[in-house]
Protein backbone atom coordinates (compact mmCIF):
# COMPACT_ATOMS: atom_id res chain seq x y z
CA UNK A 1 -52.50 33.33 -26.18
CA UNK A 2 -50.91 30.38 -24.36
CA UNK A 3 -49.28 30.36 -21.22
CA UNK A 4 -46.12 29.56 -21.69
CA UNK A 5 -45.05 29.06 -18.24
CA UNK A 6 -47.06 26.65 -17.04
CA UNK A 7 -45.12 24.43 -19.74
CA UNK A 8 -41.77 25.70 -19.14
CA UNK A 9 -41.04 25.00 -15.72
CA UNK A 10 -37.32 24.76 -14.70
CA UNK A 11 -36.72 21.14 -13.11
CA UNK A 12 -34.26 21.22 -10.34
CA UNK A 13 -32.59 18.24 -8.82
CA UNK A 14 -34.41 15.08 -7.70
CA UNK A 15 -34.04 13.09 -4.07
CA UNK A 16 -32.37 10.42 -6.20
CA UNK A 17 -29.34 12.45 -7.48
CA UNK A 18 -28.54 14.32 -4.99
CA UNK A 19 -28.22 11.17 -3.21
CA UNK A 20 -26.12 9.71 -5.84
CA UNK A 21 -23.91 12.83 -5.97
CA UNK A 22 -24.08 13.05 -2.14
CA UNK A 23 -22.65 9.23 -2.57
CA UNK A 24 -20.57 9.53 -4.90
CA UNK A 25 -18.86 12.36 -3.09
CA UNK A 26 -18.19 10.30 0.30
CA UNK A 27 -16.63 7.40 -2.06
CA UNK A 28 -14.06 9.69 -3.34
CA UNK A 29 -13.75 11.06 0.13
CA UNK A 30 -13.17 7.61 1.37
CA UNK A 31 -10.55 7.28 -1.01
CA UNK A 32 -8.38 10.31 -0.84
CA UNK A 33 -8.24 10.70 2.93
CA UNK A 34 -6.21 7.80 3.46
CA UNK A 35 -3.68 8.73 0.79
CA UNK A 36 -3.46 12.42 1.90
CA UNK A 37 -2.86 11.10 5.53
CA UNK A 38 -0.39 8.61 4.20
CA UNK A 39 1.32 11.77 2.34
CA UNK A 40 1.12 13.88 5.03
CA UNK A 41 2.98 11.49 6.88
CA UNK A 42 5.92 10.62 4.52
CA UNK A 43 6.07 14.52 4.42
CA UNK A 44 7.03 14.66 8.45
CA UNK A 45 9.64 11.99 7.64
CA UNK A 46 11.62 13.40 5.10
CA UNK A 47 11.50 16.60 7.29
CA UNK A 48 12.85 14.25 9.98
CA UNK A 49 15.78 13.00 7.70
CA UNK A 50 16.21 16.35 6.39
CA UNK A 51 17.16 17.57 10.55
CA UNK A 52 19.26 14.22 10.94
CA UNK A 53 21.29 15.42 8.00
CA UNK A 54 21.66 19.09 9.61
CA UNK A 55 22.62 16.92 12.61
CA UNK A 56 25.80 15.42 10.51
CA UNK A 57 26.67 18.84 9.47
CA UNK A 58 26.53 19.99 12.72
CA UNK A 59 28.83 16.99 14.17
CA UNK A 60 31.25 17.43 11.34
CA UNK A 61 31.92 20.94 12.21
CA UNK A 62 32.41 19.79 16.01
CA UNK A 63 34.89 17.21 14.90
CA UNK A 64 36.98 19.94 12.72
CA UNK A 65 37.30 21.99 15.89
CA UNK A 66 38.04 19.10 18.37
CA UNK A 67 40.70 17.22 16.24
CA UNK A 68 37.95 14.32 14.81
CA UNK A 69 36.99 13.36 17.77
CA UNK A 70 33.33 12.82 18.33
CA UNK A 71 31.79 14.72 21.46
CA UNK A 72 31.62 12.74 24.74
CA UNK A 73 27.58 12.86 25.66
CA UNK A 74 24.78 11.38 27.45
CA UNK A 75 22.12 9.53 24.82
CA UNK A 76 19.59 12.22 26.08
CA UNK A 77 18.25 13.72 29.40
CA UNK A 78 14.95 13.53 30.93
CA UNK A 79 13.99 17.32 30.92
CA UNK A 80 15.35 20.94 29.41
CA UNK A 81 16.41 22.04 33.06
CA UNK A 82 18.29 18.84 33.79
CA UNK A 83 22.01 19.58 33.67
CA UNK A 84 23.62 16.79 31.47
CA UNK A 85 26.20 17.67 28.32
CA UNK A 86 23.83 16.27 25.72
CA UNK A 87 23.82 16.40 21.74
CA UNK A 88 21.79 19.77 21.19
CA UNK A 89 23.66 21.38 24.59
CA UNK A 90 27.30 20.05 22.64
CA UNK A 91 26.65 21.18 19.18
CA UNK A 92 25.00 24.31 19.99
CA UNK A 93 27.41 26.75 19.10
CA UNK A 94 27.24 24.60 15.31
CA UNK A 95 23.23 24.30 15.14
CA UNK A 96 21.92 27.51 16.11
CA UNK A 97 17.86 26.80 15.35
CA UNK A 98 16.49 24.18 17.99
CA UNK A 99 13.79 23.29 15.88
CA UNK A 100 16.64 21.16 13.83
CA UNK A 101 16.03 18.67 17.20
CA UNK A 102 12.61 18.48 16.54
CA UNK A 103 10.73 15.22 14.78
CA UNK A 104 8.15 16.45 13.33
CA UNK A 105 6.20 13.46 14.16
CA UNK A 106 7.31 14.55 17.88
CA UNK A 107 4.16 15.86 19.75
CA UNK A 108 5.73 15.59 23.25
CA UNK A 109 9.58 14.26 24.00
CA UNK A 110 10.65 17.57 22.44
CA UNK A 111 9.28 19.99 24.12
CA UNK A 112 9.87 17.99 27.53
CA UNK A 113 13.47 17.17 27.07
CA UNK A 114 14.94 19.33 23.94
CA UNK A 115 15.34 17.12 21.53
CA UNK A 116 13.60 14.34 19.37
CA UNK A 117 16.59 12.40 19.04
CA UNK A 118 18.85 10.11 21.04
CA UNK A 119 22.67 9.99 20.49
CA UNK A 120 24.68 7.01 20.74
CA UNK A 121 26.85 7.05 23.31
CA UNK A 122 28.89 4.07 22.21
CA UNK A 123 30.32 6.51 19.91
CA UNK A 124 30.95 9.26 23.17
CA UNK A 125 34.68 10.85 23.14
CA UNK A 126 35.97 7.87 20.16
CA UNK A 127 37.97 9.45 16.91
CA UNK A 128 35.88 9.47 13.95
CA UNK A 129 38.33 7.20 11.93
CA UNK A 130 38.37 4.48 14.86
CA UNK A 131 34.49 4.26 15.26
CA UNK A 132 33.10 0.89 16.32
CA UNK A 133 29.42 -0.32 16.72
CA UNK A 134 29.53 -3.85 18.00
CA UNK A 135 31.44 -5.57 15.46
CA UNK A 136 31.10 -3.28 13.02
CA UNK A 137 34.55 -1.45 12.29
CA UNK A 138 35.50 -0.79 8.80
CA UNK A 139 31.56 0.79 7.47
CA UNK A 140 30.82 4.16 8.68
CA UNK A 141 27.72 3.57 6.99
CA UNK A 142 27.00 1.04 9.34
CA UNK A 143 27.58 2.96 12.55
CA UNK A 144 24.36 4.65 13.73
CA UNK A 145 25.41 8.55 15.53
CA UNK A 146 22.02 9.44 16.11
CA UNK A 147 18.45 7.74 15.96
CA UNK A 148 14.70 8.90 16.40
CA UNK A 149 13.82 8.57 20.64
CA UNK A 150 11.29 6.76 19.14
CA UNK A 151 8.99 4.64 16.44
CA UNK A 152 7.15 7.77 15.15
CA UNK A 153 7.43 6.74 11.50
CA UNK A 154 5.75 4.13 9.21
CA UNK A 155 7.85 1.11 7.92
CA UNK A 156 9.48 -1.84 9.09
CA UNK A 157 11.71 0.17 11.91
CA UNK A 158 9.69 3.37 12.25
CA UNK A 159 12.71 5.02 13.20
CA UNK A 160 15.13 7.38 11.35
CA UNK A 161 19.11 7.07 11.69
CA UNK A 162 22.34 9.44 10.88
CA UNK A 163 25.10 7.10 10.65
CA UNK A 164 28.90 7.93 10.84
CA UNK A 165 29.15 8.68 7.17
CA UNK A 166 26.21 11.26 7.90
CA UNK A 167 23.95 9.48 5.29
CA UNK A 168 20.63 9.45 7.00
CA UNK A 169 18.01 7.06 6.22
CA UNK A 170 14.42 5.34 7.92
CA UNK A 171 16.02 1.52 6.51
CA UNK A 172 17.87 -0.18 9.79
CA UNK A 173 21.61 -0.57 7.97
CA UNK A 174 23.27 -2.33 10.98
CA UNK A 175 22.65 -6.14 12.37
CA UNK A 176 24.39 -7.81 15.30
CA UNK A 177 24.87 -11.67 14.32
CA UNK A 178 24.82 -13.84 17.42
């Protein structure tokens, strides 16, 4: 009788593949970490747009209760405990979650000062229908409320706006011609 085994050995993996497998692995790697941090990324800035827009809503239930007329604020404050009227300290009783002033690109300026966003105070104490940002008068589209502190996004302007017609968007939609 033969033995059989001696024939019939199982043959596992060689040096070579694994190596190819090992390399082949790390190539794909190469590729999809990028993209996933790219996603990841575009992810934080919709969330971003997504609070501007609560931001709007917010404003436009300020301006029903004080006859259209946008609140007069500082464009931020330094820290929490300094005592400045200020766009999250205004619309407070209207956006009750503070996380809703929080970037989520933001890894320091909120926690510090409140919120991840700067108001325009060109726009302080003015009626919403007589709204005016440099010479731009008859586009509330055009008319920037409320902006990133700042460039925590990827793209051109890194920054995401709320204008006056609450649209919120990461494309720069005003220009100043000399």
């Amino acid at each position: 009788m033969k033995n059989l085994r001696s024939n019939d050995r199982s043959r596992g993996f060689t040096m070579m593949e694994l190596l190819i497998v090992i390399a082949i692995i790390a190539a794909v790697a190469a590729l999809v970490v990028p993209f996933g941090k790219s996603m990841r990324a575009k992810t934080r800035q919709a969330a971003c747009l997504n609070n501007l827009k609560e931001i709007g809503i917010g404003i436009e239930s300020y301006l029903q209760d004080h006859s259209d007329t946008m609140p007069d604020i500082a464009a931020g404050r330094k820290t929490k405990d300094e005592d400045v009227l200020v766009l999250e300290t205004a619309l407070a009783d209207y956006i009750e979650n503070p996380e809703i002033y929080h970037c989520p690109e933001d890894q320091e300026i909120f926690k510090e000062t409140g919120s991840s966003y700067i108001w325009n105070s060109t726009q302080s104490g003015k009626n919403k229908h007589r709204l005016e940002f440099f010479t731009i008068t008859d586009d509330p589209g055009r008319v920037p409320l409320v902006t990133d502190k700042e460039k925590w996004h990827p793209g051109e302007s890194g920054v995401n706006v709320l204008y006056a017609d609450y649209s919120a968007s990461r494309e720069v939609n005003f220009s100043v011609s000399p």
